[in-house]
N, C-alpha and C. Protein backbone atom coordinates (compact mmCIF):
# COMPACT_ATOMS: atom_id res chain seq x y z
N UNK A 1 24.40 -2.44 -27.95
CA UNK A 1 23.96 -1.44 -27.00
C UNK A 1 22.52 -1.01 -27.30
N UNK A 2 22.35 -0.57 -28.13
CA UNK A 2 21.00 -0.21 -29.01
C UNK A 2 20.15 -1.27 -28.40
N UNK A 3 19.96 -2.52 -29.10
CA UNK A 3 19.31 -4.30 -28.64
C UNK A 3 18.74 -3.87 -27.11
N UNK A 4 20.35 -3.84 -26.38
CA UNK A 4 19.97 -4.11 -24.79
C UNK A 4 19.06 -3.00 -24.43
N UNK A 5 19.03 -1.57 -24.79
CA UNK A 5 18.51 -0.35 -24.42
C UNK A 5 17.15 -1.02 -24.54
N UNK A 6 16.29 -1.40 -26.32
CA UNK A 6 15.12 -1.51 -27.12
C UNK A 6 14.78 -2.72 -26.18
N UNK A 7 15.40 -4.06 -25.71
CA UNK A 7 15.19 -4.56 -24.82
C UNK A 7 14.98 -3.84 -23.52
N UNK A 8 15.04 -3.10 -22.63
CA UNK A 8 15.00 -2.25 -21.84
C UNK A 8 13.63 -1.71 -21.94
N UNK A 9 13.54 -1.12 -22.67
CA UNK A 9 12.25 -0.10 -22.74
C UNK A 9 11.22 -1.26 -22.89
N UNK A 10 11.50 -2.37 -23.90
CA UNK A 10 9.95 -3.15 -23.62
C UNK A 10 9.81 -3.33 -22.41
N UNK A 11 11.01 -4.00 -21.55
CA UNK A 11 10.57 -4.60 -20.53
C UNK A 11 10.03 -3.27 -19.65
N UNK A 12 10.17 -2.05 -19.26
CA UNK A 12 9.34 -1.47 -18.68
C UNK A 12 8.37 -1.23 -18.81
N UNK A 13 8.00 -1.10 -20.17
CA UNK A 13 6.46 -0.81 -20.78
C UNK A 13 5.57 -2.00 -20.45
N UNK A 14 6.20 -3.01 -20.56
CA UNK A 14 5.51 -4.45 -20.10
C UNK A 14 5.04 -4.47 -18.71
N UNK A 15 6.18 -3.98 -17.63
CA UNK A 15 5.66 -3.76 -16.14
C UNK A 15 4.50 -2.93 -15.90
N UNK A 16 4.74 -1.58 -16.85
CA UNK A 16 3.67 -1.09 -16.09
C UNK A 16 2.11 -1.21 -16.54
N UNK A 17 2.01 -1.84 -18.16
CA UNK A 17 1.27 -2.17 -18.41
C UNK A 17 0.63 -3.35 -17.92
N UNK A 18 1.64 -4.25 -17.10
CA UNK A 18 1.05 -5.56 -16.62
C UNK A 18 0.67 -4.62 -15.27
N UNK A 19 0.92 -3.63 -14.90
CA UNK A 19 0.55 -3.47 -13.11
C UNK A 19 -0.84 -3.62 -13.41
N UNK A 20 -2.31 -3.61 -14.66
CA UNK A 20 -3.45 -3.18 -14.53
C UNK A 20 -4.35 -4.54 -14.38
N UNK A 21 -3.30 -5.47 -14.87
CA UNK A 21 -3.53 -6.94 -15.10
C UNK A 21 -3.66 -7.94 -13.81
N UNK A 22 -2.56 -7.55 -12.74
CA UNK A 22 -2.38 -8.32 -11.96
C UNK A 22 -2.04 -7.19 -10.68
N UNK A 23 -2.19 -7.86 -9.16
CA UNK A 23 -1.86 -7.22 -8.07
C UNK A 23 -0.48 -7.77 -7.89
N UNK A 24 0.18 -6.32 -7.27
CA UNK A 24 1.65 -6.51 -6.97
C UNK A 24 1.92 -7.34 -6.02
N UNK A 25 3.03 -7.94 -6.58
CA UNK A 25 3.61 -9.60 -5.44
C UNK A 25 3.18 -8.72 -4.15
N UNK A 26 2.85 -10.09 -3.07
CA UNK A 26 2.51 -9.60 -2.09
C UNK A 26 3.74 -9.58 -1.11
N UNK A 27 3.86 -8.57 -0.25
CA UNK A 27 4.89 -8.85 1.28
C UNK A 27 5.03 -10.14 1.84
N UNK A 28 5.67 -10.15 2.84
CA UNK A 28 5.73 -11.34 3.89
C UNK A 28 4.59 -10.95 5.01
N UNK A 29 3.94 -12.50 5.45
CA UNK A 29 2.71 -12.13 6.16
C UNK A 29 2.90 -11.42 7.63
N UNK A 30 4.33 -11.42 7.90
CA UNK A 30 4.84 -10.24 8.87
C UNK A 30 4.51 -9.06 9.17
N UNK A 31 4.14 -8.19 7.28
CA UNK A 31 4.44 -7.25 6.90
C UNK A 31 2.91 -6.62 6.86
N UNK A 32 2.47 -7.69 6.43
CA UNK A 32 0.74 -6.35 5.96
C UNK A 32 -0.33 -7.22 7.19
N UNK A 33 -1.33 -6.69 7.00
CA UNK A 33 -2.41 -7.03 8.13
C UNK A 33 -3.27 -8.12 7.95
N UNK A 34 -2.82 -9.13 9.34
CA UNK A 34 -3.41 -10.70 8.84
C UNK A 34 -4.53 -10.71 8.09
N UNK A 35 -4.97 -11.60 7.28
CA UNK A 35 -5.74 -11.81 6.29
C UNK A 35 -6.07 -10.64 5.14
N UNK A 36 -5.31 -9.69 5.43
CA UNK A 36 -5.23 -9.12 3.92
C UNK A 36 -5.62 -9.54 2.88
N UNK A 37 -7.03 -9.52 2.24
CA UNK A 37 -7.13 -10.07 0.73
C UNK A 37 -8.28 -9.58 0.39
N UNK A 38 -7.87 -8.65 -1.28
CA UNK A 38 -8.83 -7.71 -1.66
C UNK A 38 -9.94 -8.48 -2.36
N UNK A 39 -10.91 -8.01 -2.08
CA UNK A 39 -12.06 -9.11 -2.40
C UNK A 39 -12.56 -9.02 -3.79
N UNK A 40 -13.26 -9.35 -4.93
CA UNK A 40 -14.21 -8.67 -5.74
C UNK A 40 -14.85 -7.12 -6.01
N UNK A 41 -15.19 -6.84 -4.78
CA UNK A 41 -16.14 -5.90 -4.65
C UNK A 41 -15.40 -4.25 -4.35
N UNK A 42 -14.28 -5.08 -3.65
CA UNK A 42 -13.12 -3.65 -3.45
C UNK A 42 -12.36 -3.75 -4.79
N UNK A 43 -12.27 -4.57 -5.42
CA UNK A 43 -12.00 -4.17 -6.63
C UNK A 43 -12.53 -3.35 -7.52
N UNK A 44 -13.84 -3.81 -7.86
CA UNK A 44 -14.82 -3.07 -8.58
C UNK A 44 -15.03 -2.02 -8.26
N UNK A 45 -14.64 -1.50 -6.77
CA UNK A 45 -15.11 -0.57 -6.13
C UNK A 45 -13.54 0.99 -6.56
N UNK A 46 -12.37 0.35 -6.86
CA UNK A 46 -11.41 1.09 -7.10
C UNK A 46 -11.15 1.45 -8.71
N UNK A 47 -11.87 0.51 -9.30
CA UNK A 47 -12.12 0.60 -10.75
C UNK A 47 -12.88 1.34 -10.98
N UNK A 48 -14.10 1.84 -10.08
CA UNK A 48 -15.20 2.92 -10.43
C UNK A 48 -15.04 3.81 -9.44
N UNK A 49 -14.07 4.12 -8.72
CA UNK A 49 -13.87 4.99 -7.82
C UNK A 49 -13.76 6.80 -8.14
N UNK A 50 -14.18 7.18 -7.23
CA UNK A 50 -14.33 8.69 -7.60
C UNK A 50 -13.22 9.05 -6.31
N UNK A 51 -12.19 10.31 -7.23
CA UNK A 51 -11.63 11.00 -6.03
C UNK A 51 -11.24 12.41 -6.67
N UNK A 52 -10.32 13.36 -5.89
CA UNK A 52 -9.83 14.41 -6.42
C UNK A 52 -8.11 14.13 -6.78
N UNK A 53 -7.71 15.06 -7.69
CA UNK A 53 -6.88 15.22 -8.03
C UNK A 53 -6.12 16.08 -8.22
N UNK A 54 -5.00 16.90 -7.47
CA UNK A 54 -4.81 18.28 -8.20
C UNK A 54 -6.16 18.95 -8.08
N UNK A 55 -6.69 18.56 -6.88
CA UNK A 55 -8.03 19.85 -6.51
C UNK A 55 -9.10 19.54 -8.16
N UNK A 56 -9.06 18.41 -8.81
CA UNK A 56 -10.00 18.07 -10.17
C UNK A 56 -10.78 16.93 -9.43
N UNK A 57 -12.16 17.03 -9.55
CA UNK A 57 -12.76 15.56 -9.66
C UNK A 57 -12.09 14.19 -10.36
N UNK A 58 -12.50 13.25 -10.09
CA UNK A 58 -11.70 12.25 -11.08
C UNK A 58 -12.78 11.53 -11.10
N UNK A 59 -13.61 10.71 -11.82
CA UNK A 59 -14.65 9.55 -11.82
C UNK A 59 -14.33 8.44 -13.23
N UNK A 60 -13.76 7.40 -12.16
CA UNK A 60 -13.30 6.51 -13.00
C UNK A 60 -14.76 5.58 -13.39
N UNK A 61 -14.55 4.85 -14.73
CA UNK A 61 -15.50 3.98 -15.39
C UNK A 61 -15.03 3.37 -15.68
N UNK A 62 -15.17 1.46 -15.03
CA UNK A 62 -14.30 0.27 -15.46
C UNK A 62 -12.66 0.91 -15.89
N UNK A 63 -12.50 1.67 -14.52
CA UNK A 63 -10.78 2.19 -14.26
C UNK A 63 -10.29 2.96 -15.57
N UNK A 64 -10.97 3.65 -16.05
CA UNK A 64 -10.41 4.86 -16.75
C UNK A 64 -11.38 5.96 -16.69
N UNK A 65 -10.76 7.41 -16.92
CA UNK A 65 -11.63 8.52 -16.94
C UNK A 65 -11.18 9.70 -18.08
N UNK A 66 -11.98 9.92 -18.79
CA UNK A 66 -11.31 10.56 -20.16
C UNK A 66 -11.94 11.93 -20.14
N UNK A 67 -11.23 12.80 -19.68
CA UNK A 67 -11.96 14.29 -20.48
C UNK A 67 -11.14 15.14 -21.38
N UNK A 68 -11.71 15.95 -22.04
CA UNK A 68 -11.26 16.98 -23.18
C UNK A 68 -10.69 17.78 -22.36
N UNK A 69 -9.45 18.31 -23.02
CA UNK A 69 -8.83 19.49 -22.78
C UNK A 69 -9.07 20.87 -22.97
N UNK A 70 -9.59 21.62 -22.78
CA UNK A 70 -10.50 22.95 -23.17
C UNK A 70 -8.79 23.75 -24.36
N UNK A 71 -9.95 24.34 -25.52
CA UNK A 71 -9.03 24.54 -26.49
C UNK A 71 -8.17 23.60 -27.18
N UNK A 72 -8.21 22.66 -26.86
CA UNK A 72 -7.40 21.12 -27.89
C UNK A 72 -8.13 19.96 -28.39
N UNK A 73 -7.58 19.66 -29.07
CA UNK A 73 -8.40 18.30 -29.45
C UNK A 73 -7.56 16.63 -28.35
N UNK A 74 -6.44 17.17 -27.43
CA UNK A 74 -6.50 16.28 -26.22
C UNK A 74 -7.05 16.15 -25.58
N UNK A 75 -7.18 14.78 -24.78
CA UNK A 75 -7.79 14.48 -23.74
C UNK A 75 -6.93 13.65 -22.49
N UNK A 76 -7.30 14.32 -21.44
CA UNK A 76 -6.62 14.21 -20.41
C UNK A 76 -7.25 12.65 -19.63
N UNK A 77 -6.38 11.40 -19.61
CA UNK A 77 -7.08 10.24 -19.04
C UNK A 77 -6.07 9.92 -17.76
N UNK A 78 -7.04 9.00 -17.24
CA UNK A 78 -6.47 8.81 -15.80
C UNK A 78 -6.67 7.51 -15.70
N UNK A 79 -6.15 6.68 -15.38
CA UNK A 79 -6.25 4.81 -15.43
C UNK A 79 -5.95 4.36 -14.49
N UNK A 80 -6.60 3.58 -13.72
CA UNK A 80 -6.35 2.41 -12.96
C UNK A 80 -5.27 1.84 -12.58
N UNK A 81 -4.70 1.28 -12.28
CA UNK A 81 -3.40 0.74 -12.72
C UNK A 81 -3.39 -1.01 -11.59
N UNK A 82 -4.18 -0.71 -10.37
CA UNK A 82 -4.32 -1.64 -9.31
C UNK A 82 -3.33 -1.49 -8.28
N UNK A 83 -2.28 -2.77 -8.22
CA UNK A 83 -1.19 -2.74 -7.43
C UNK A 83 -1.32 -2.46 -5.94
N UNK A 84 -2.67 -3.30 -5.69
CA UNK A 84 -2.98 -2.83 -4.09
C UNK A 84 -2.95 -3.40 -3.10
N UNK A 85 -2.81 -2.69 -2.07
CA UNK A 85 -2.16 -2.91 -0.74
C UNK A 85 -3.35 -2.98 0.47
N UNK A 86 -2.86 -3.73 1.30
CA UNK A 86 -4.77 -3.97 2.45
C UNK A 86 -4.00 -4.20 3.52
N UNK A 87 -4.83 -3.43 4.43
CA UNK A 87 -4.73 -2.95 5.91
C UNK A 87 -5.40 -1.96 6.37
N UNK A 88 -5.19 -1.59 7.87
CA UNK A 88 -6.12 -0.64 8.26
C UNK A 88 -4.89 0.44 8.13
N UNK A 89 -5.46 1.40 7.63
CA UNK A 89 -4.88 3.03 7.55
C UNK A 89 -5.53 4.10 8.31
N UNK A 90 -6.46 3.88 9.02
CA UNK A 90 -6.77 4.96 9.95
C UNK A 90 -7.17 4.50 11.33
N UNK A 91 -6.96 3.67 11.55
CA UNK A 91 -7.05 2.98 13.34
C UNK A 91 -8.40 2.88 13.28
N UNK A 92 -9.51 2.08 12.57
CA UNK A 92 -10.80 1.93 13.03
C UNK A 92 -10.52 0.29 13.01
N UNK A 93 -10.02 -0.48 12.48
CA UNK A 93 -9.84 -1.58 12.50
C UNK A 93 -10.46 -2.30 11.65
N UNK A 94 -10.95 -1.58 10.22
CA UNK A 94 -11.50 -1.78 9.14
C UNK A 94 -10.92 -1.56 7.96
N UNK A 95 -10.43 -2.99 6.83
CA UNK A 95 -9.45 -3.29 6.05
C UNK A 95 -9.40 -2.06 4.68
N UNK A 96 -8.71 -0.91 4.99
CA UNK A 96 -8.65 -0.32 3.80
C UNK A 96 -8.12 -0.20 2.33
N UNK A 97 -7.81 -0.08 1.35
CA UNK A 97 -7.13 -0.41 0.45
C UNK A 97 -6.54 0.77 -0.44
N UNK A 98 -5.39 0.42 -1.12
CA UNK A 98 -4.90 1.76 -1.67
C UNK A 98 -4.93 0.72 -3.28
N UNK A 99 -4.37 2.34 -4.11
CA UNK A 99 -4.25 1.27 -5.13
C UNK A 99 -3.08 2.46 -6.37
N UNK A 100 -2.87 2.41 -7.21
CA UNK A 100 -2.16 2.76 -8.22
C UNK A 100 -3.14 3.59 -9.17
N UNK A 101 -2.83 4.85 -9.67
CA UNK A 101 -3.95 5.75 -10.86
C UNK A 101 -2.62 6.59 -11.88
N UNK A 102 -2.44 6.17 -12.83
CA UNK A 102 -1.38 7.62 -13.87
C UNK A 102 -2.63 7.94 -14.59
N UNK A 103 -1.94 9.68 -14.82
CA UNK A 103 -2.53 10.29 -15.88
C UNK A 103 -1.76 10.80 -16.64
N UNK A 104 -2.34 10.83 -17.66
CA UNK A 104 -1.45 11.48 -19.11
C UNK A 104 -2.65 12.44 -19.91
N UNK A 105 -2.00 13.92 -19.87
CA UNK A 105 -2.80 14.81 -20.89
C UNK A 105 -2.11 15.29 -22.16
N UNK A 106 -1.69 14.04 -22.67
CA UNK A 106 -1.18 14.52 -24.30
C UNK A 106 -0.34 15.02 -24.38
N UNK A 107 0.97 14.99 -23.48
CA UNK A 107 1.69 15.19 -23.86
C UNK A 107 2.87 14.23 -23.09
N UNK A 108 4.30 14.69 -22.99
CA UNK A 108 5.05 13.11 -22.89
C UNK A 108 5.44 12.30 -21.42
N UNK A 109 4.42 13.32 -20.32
CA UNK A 109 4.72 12.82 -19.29
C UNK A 109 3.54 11.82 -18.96
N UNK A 110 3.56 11.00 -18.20
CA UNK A 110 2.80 9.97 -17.68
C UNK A 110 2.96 10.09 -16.03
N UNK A 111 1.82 10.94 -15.52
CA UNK A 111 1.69 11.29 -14.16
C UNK A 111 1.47 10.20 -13.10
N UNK A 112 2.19 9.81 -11.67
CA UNK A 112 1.92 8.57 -11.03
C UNK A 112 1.11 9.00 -9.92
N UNK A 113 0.11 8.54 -9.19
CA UNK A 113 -0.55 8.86 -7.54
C UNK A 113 -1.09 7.82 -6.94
N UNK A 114 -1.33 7.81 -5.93
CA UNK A 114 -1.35 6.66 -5.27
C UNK A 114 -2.59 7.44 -4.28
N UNK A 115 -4.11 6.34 -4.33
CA UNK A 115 -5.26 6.85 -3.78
C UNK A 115 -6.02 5.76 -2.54
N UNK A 116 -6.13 5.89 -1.75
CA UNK A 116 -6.49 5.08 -0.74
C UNK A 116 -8.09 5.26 -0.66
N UNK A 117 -8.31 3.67 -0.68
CA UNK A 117 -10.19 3.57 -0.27
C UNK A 117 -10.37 3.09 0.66
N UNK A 118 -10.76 3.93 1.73
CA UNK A 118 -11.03 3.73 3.36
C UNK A 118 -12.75 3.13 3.53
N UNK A 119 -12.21 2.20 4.30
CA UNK A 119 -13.38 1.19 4.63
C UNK A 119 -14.29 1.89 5.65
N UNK A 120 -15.92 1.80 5.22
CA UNK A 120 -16.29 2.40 6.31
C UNK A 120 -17.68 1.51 6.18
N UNK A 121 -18.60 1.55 7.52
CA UNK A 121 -19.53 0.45 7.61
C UNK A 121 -20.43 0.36 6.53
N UNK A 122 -20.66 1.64 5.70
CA UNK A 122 -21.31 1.49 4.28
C UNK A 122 -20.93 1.54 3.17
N UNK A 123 -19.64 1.44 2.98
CA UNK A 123 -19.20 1.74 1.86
C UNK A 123 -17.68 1.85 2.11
N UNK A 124 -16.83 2.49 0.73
CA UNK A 124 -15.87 2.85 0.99
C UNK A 124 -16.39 4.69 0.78
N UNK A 125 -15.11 4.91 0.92
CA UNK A 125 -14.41 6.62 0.56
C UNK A 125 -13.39 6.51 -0.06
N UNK A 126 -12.91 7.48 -0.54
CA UNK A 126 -11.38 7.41 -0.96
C UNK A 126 -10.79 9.34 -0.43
N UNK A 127 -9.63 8.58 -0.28
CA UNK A 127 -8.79 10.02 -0.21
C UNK A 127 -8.83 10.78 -1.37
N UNK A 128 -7.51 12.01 -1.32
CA UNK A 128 -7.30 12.73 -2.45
C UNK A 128 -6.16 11.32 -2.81
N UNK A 129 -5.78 11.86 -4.41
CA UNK A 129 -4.79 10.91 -5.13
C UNK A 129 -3.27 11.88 -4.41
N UNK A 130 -2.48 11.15 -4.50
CA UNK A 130 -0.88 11.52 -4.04
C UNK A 130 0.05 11.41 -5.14
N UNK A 131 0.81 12.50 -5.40
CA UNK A 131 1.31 12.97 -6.47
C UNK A 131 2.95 11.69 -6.41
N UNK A 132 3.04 10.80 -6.84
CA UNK A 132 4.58 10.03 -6.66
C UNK A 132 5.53 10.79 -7.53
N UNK A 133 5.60 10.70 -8.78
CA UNK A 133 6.35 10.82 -9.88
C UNK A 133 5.97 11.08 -11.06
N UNK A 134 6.43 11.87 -12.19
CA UNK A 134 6.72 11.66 -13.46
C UNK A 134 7.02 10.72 -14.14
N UNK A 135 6.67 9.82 -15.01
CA UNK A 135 7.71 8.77 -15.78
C UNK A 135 8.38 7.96 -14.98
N UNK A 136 7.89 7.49 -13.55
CA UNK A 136 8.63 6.67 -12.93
C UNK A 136 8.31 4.98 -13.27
N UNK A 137 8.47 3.96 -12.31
CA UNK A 137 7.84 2.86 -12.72
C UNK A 137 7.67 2.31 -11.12
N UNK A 138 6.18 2.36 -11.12
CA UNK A 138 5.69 1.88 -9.92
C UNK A 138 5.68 0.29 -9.60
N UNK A 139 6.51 0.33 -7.72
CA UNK A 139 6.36 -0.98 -8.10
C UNK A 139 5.54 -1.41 -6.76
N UNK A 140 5.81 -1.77 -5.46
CA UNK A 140 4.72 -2.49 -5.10
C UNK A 140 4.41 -1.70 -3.82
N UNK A 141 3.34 -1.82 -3.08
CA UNK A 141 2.49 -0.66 -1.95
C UNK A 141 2.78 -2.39 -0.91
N UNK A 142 3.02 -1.61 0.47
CA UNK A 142 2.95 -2.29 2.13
C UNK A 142 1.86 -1.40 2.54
N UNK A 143 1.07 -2.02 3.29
CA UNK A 143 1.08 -1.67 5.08
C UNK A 143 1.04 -2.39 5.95
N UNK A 144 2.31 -1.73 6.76
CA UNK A 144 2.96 -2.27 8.42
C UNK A 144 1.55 -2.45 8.86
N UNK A 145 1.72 -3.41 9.84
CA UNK A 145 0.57 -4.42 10.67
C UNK A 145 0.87 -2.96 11.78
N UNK A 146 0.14 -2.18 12.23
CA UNK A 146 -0.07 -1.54 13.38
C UNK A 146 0.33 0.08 13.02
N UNK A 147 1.19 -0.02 12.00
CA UNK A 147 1.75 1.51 11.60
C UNK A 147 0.52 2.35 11.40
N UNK A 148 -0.46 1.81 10.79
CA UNK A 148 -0.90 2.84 10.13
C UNK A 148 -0.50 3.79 8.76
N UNK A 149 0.94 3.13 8.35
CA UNK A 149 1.22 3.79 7.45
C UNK A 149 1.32 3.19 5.89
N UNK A 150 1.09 3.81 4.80
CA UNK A 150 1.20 2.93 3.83
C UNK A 150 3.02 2.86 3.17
N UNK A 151 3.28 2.46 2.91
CA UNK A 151 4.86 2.14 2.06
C UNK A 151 4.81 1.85 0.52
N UNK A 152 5.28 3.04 -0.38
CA UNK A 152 4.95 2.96 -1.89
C UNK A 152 6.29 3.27 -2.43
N UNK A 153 6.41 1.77 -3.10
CA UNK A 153 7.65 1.62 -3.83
C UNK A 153 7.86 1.82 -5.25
N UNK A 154 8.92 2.43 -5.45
CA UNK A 154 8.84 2.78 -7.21
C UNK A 154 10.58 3.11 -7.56
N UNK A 155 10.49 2.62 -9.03
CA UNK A 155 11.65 3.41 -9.51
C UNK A 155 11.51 4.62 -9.79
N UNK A 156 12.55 5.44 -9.59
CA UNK A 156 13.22 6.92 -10.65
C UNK A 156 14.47 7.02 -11.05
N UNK A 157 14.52 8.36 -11.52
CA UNK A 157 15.67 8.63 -12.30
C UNK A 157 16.81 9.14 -11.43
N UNK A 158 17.69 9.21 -11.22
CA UNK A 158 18.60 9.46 -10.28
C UNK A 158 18.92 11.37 -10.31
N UNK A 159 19.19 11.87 -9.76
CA UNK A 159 19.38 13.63 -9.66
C UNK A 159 20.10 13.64 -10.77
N UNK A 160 19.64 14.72 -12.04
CA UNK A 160 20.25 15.19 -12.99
C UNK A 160 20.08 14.04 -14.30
N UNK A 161 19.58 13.48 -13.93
CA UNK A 161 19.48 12.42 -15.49
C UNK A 161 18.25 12.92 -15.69
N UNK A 162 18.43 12.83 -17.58
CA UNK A 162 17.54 13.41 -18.42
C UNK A 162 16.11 12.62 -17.97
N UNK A 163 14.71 12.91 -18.29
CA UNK A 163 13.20 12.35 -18.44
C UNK A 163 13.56 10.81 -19.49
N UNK A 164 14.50 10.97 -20.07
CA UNK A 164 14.67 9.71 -21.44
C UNK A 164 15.26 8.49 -20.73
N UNK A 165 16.03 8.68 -19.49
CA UNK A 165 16.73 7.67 -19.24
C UNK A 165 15.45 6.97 -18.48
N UNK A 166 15.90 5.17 -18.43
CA UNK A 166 14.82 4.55 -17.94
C UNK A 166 15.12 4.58 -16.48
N UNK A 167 13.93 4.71 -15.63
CA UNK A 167 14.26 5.00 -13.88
C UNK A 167 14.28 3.77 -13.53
N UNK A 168 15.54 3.38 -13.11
CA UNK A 168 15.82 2.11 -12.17
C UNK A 168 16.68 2.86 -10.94
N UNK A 169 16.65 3.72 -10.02
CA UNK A 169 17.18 4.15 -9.03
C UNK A 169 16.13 3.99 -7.61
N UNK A 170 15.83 2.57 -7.02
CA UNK A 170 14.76 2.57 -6.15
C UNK A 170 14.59 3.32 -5.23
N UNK A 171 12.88 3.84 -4.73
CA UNK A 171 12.92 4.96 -3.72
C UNK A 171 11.60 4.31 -2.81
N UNK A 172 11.23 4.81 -2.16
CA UNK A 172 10.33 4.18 -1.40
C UNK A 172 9.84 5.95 -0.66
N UNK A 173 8.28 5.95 -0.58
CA UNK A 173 8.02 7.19 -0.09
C UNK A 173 6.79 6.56 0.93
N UNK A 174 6.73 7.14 2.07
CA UNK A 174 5.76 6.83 3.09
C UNK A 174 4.25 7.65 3.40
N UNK A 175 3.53 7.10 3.60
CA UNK A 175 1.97 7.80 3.50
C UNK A 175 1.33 7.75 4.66
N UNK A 176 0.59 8.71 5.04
CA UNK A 176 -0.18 8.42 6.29
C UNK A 176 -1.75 9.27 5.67
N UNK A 177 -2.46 8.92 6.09
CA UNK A 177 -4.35 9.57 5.97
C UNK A 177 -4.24 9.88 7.58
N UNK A 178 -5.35 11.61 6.98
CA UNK A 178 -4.99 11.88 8.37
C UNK A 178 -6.09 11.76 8.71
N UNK A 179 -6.13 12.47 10.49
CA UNK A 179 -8.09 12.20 10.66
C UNK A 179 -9.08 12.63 9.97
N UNK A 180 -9.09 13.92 8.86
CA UNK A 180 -9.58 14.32 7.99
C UNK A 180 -10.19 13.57 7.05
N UNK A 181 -9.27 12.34 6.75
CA UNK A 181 -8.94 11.51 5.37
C UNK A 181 -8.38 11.99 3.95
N UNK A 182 -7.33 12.66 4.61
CA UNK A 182 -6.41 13.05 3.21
C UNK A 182 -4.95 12.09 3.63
N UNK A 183 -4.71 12.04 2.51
CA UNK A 183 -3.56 11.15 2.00
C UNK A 183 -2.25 11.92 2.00
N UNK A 184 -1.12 12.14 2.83
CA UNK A 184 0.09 13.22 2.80
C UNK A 184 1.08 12.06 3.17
N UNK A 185 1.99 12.61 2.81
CA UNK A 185 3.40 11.99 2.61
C UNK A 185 4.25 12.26 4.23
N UNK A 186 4.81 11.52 4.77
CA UNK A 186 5.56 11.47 5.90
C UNK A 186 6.75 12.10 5.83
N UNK A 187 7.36 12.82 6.73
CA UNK A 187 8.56 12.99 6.92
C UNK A 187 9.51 12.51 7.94
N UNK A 188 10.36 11.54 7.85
CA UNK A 188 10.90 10.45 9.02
C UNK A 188 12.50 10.56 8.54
């Protein structure tokens, strides 16, 4: 029992540490917006991306951002993670991209959000980050060909199980950017 558990925990630690490595399997070409494919430059561009967080600046450097905790010797970091998804998210008809960010400030939670970089004729933007989970294990981002909406898949823990147990209870939460360009969660 012990074995299978210690087996268990690597293999999650392995997922989410591989999410920074590689982009999440892709959909069926049904599913996301023909020719979907994140280039170089939107990469680089989500790795050094600046957004808010919890109403905080965030400015990532080669996909991490490290600051001190006022009064501690922690530091609060925020990482990259990738796992991104391409389509248009605000009806201009220009390929936007979302992508995966946790933060952890020293202590035992590992925060999940999900931040969208909207394509625009000079550049990108990005939304605010979107709060998913605690300690969950993120797994792969859609967007529907015409929805407009993004689709972010992840494990959790099921109602009433402790933070210790590993989250394999799949959930799926839906996103829309509004005309503003903030990033809010759907209710359907």
């Amino acid at each position: 029992m012990i074995m299978v558990r210690q087996k268990a925990i690597a293999l999650v630690i392995a997922a989410v540490l591989g999410l920074g490595a590689c982009s999440s399997p892709g959909p069926s070409p049904e599913t996301v917006e023909s020719g979907a494919q994140l280039s170089g430059a939107s990469l680089s561009f989500g790795k050094n991306a600046s957004f808010t967080l919890d109403g905080t600046l965030i400015e990532l450097v080669n996909g991490v951002s490290s600051e001190p905790i006022a009064n501690s010797s922690s530091r609060t970091t925020t990482r990259y993670l990738g796992g991104e998804a391409v389509g248009d998210l605000n009806g201009d008809g220009l390929e936007d991209f979302s992508f995966w960010v946790a933060q952890n400030a020293g202590g035992s939670g590992t925060f999940y959000y999900v931040v969208v970089a909207l394509k625009r004729p000079s550049g990108y933007t990005t939304t605010n980050a979107f709060f998913v989970g605690d300690r969950i294990v993120p797994e792969t981002m859609q967007i529907s060909r015409g929805s407009q909406e993004l689709q972010v898949n992840f494990n959790e823990r099921a109602r009433g199980e402790p933070m210790s147990t590993l989250p394999s209870k799949p959930a799926t939460l839906l996103l829309k950017v509004t005309p503003d360009g903030v990033l809010e969660g759907l209710m359907k």
